[in-house]
Protein backbone atom coordinates (compact mmCIF):
# COMPACT_ATOMS: atom_id res chain seq x y z
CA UNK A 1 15.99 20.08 27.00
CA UNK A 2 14.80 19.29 30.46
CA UNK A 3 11.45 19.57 31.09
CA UNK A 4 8.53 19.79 34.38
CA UNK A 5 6.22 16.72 33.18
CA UNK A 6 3.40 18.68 35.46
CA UNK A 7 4.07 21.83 33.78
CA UNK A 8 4.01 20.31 30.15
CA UNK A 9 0.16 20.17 28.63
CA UNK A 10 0.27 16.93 26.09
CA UNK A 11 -2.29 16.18 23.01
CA UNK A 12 -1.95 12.63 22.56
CA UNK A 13 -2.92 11.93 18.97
CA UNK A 14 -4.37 8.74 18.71
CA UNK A 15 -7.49 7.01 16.10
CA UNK A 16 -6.91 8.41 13.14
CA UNK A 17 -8.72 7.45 9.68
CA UNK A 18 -6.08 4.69 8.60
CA UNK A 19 -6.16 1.12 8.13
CA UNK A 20 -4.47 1.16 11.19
CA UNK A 21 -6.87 3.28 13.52
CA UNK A 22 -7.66 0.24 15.91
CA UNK A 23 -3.45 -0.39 16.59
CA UNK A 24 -3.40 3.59 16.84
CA UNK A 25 -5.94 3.31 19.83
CA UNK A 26 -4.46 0.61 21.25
CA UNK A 27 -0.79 2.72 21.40
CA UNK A 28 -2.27 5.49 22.90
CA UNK A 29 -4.04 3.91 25.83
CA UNK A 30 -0.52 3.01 25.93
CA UNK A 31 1.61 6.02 25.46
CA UNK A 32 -1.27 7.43 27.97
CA UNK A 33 -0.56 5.25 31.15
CA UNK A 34 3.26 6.10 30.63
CA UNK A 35 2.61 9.99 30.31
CA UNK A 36 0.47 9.83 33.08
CA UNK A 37 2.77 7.65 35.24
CA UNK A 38 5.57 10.25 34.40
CA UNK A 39 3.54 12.83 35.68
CA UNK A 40 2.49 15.05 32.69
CA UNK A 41 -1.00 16.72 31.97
CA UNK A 42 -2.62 14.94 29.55
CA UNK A 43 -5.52 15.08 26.66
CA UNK A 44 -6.61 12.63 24.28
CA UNK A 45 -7.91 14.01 21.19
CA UNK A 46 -8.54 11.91 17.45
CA UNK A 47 -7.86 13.67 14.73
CA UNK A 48 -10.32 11.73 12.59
CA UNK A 49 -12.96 14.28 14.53
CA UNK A 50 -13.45 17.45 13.51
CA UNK A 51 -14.09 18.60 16.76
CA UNK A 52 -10.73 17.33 18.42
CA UNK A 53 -8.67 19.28 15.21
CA UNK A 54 -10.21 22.68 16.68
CA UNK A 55 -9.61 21.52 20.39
CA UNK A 56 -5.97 21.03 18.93
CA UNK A 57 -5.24 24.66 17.47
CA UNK A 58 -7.42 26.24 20.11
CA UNK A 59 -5.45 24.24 23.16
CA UNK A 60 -3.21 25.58 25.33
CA UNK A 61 -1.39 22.62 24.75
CA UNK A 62 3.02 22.39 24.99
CA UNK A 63 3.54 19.53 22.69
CA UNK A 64 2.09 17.09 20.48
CA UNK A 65 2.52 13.18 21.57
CA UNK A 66 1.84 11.27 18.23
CA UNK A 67 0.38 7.36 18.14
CA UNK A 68 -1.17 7.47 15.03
CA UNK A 69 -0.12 4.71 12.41
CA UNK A 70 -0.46 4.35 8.99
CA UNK A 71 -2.03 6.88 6.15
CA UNK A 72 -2.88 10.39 7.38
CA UNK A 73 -0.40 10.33 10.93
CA UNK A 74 2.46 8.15 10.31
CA UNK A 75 2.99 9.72 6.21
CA UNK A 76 3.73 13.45 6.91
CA UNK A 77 0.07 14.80 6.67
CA UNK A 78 -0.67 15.12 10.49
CA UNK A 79 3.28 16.47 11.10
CA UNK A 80 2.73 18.89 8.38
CA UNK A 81 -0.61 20.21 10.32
CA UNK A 82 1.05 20.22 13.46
CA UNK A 83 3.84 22.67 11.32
CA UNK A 84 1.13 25.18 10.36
CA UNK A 85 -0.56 25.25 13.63
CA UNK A 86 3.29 26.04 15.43
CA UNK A 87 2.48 23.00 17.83
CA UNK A 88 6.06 20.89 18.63
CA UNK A 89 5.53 17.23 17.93
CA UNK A 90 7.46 13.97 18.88
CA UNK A 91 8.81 12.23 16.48
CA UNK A 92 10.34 12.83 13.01
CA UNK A 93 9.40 15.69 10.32
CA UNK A 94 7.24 16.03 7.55
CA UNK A 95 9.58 15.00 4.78
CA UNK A 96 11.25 12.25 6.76
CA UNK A 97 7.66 10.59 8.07
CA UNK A 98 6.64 10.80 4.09
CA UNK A 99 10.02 9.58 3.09
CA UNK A 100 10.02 6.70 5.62
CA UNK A 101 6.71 5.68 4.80
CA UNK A 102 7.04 4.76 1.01
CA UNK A 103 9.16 1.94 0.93
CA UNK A 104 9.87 2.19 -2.26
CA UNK A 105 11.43 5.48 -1.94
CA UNK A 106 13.13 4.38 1.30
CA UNK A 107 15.05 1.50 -0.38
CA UNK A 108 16.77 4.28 -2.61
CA UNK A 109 18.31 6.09 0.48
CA UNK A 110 19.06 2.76 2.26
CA UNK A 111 21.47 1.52 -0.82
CA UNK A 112 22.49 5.21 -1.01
CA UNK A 113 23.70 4.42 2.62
CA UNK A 114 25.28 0.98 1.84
CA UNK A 115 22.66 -0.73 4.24
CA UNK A 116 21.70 -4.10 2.54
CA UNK A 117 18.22 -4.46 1.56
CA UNK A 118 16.23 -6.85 -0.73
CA UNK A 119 15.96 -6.46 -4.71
CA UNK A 120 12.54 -5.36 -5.43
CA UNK A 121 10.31 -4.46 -7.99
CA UNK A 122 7.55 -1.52 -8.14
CA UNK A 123 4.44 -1.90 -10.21
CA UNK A 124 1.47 0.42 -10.05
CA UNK A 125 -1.03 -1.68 -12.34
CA UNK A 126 -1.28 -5.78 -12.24
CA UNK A 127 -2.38 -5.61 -15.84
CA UNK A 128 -0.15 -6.88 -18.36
CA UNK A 129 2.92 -7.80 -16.55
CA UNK A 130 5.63 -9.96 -17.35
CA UNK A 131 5.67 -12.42 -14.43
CA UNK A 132 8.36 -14.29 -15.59
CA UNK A 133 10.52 -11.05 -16.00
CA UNK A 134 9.52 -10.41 -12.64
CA UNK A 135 10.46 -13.82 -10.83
CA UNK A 136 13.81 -13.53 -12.92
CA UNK A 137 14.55 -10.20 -11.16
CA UNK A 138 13.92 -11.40 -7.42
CA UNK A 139 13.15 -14.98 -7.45
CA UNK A 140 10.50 -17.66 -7.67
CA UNK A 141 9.60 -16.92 -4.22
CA UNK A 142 8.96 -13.39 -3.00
CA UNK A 143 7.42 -10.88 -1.04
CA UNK A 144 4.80 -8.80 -1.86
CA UNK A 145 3.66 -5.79 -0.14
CA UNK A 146 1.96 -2.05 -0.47
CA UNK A 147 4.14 0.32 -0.89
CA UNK A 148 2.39 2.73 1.67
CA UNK A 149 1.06 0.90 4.41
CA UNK A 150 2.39 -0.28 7.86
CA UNK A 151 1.15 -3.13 10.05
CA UNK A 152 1.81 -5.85 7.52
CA UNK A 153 -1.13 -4.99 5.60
CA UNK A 154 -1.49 -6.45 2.42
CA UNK A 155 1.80 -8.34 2.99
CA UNK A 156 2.18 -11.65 1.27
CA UNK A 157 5.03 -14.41 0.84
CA UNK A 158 4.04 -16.45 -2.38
CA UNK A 159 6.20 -18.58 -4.86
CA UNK A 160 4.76 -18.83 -8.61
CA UNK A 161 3.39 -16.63 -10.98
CA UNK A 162 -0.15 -17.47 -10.03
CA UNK A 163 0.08 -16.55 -6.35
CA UNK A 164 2.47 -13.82 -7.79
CA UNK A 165 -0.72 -12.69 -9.59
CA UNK A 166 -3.07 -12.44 -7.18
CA UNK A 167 -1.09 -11.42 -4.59
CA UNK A 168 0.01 -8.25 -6.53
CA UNK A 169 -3.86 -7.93 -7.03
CA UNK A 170 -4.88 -7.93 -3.55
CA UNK A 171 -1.71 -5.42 -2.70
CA UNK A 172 -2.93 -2.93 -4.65
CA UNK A 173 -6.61 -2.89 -3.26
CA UNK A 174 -3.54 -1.21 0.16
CA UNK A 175 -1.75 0.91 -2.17
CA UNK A 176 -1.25 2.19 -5.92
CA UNK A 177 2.18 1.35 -5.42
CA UNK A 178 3.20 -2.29 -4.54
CA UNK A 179 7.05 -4.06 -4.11
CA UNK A 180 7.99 -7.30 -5.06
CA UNK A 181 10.59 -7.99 -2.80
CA UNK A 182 13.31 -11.19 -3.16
CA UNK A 183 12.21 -13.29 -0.17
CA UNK A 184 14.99 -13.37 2.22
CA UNK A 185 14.65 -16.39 4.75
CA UNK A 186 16.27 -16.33 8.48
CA UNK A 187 15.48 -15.00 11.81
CA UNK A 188 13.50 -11.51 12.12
CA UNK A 189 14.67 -8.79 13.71
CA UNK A 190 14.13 -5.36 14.77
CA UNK A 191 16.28 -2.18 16.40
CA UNK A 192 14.54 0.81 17.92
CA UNK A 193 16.90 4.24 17.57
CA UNK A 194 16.34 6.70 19.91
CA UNK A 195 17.70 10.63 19.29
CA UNK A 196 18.69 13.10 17.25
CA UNK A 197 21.91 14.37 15.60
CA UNK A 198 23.64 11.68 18.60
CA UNK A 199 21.05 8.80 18.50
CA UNK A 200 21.83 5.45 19.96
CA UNK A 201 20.36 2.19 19.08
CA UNK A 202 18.60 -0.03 21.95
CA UNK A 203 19.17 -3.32 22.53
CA UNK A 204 18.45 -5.35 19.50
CA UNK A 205 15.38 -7.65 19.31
CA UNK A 206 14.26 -10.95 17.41
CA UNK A 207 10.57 -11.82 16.92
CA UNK A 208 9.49 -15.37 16.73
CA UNK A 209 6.08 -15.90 14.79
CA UNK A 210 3.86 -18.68 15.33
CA UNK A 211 2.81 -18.37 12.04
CA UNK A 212 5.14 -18.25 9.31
CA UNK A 213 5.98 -14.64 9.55
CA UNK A 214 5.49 -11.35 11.51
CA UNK A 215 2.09 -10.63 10.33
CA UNK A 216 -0.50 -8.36 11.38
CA UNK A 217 -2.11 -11.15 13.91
CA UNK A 218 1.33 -11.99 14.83
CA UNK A 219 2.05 -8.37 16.18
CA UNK A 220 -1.44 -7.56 18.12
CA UNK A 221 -3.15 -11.08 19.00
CA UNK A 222 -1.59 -12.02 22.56
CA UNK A 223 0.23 -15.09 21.87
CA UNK A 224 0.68 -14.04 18.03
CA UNK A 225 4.77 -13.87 18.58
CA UNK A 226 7.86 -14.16 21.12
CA UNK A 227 10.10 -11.33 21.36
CA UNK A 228 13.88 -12.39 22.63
CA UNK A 229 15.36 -8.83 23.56
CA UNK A 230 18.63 -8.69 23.75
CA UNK A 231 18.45 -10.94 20.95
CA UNK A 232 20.61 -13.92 21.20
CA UNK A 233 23.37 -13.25 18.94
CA UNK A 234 27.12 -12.80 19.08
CA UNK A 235 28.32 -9.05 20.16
CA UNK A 236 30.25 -8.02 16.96
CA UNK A 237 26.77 -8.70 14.80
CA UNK A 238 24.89 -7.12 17.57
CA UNK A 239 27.30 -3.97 16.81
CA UNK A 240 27.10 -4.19 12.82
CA UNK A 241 23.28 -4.37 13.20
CA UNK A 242 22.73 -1.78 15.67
CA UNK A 243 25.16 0.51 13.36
CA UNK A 244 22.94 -0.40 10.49
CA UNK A 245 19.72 0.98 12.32
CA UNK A 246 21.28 4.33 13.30
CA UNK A 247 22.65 4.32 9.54
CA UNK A 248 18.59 3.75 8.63
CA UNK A 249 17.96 6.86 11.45
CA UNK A 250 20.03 9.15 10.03
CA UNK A 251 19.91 8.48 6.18
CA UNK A 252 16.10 8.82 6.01
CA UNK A 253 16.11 12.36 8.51
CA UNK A 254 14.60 10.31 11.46
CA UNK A 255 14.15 12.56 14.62
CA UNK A 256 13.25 11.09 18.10
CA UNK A 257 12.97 7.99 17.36
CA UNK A 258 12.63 5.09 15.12
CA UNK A 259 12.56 1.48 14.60
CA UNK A 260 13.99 -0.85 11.50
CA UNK A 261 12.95 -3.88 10.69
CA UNK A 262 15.73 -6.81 9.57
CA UNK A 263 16.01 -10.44 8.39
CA UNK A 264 19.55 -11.72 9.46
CA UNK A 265 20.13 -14.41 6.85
CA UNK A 266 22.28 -17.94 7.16
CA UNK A 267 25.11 -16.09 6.24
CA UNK A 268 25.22 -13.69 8.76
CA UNK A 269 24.10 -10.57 6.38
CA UNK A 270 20.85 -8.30 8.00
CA UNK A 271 18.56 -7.40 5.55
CA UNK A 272 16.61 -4.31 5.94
CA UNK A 273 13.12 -4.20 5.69
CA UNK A 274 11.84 -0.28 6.41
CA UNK A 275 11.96 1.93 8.97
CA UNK A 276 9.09 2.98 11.10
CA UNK A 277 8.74 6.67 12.28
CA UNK A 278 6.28 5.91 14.97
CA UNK A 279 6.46 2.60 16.31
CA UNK A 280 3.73 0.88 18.07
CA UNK A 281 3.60 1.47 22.30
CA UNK A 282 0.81 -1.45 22.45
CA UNK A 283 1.30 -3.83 25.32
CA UNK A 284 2.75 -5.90 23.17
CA UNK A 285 4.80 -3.46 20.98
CA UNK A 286 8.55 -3.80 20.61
CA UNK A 287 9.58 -0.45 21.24
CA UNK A 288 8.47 -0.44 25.10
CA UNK A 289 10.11 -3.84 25.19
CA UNK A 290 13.47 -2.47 23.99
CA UNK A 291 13.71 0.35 26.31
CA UNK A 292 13.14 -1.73 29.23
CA UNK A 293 15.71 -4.09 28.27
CA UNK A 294 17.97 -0.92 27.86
CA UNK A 295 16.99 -0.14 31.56
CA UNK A 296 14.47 2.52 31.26
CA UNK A 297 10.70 2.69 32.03
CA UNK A 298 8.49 3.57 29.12
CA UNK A 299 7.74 6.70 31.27
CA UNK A 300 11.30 7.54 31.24
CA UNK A 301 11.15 7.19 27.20
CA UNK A 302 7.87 8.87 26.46
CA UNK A 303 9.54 11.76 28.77
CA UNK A 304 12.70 11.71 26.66
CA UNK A 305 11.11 11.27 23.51
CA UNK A 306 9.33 14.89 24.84
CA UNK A 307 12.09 16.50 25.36
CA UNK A 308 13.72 15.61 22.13
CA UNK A 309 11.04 17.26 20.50
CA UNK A 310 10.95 20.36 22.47
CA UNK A 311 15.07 20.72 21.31
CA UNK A 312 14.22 20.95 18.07
């Protein structure tokens, strides 16, 4: 659906009462400068004020732009608002943004999908586990991580049952719901999908941590990671990878866009990680870097990623 940017009132959605709120911010100051550039009408409002929700129902507004992250924006809860109040949003539905945002639950659809993606283990309690069953199911060293967050929080790599321990602890201070994920070493990568029933994936790209993976200072501290975009690797794995992430897109209901996070082992096998609904738009987020590799502005996607929306 083509659009008049000039003619089109936005909420941007940014804030937010998640973990994440500070990233969310960030994003939208973003998201902002594009939409602005691009020529449409545009309001900031937080949803974690009270004030800003009624400006939001009582607005004459077209469409909703969404930067939130995490808990609360990213899981379903703002999309399902944005249903009742009959305001189009950017971005993927209620069930898919829930879906999407347990990984748990999103590990079921990807091996429903034949997309590879790590063994892993769900625990809701660290009390009386079996942490040598545990390391016998994915391996002396693993990955453990809340099941409901983004950002890498409460991510850690450890190798032993006493890190294993603790680790599973500190998790679940994120999340009642934690993985313990086989640790899958090689080089990290990630593929932004844009569309809907005909989405394409953009050019593929790796990160490069200074520390020893892509962790929350690594994303957001300037300096915290090198992103190689098109990533350097041969064409027909560029394909297979690419197809993977549009796989991950359309097996998990993904509207608009999305991005999916890999590991490409020795062996040549990409791992998925999960799939964000909402990726960042931070100066140094990967989905703005992707499109401009792909040739086109981050104006020219925040406009598209509009009119998506507006076909729905």
């Amino acid at each position: 659906m083509k659009i008049t940017p000039s003619q089109t009132r936005v909420a941007l959605l940014a804030g937010g009462r998640s973990g994440e709120r500070q990233i969310s911010l960030m994003s939208g100051r973003g998201a902002k400068e594009a939409l602005v550039e691009a020529g449409f009408n545009v309001t900031e409002l937080d949803p974690a004020n009270k004030e800003d929700l009624k400006e939001l129902i009582d607005g004459d507004f077209d469409i909703a732009f969404l930067c939130l992250h995490g808990k609360y924006g990213e899981d379903g809860a703002m999309q399902g608002f944005l249903e009742v109040i009959g305001l189009p949003y950017i971005g993927s539905n209620v069930w898919s943004s829930a879906l999407a945002m347990d990984k748990a639950k999103t590990k079921v659809f990807y091996k429903n999908n034949d997309i590879y993606t790590p063994t892993s283990i769900t625990l809701t309690s660290s009390e009386g586990l079996d942490l040598d069953a545990i390391i016998s199911e994915v391996g002396e060293t693993c990955v453990v991580k809340p099941s409901k967050e983004g950002s890498t929080l409460g991510v850690y790599i450890v190798s032993g049952k006493e890190d294993l321990q603790q680790a599973i602890q500190d998790a679940l201070t994120f999340d009642d719901h934690v993985l313990v994920e086989s640790y899958v070493k090689g080089k990290e990568l990630t593929v932004a999908v844009v569309g809907n029933d005909k989405a394409r994936a953009l050019p593929i790209i790796e990160i490069i941590p200074t520390g020893d993976f892509y962790d929350f200072d690594s994303k957001y501290k300037p300096g915290g990671s090198s992103h190689v975009c098109p990533a350097e690797i041969d064409a027909d794995l560029t394909s297979m990878i690419q197809e993977a992430a549009v796989n991950a897109h359309n097996a998990l209901g993904c509207r608009g866009v999305s991005r999916t996070d890999f590991i490409l082992d020795d062996s040549g096998k990409a791992w998925a990680l999960e799939t964000n609904t909402l990726p960042g738009m931070t100066a140094t987020s990967l989905l703005p870097d992707a499109a401009r590799a792909s040739g086109q502005t981050f104006s020219e996607l925040c406009k598209e990623l509009i009119e998506l929306a507006l076909e729905e």
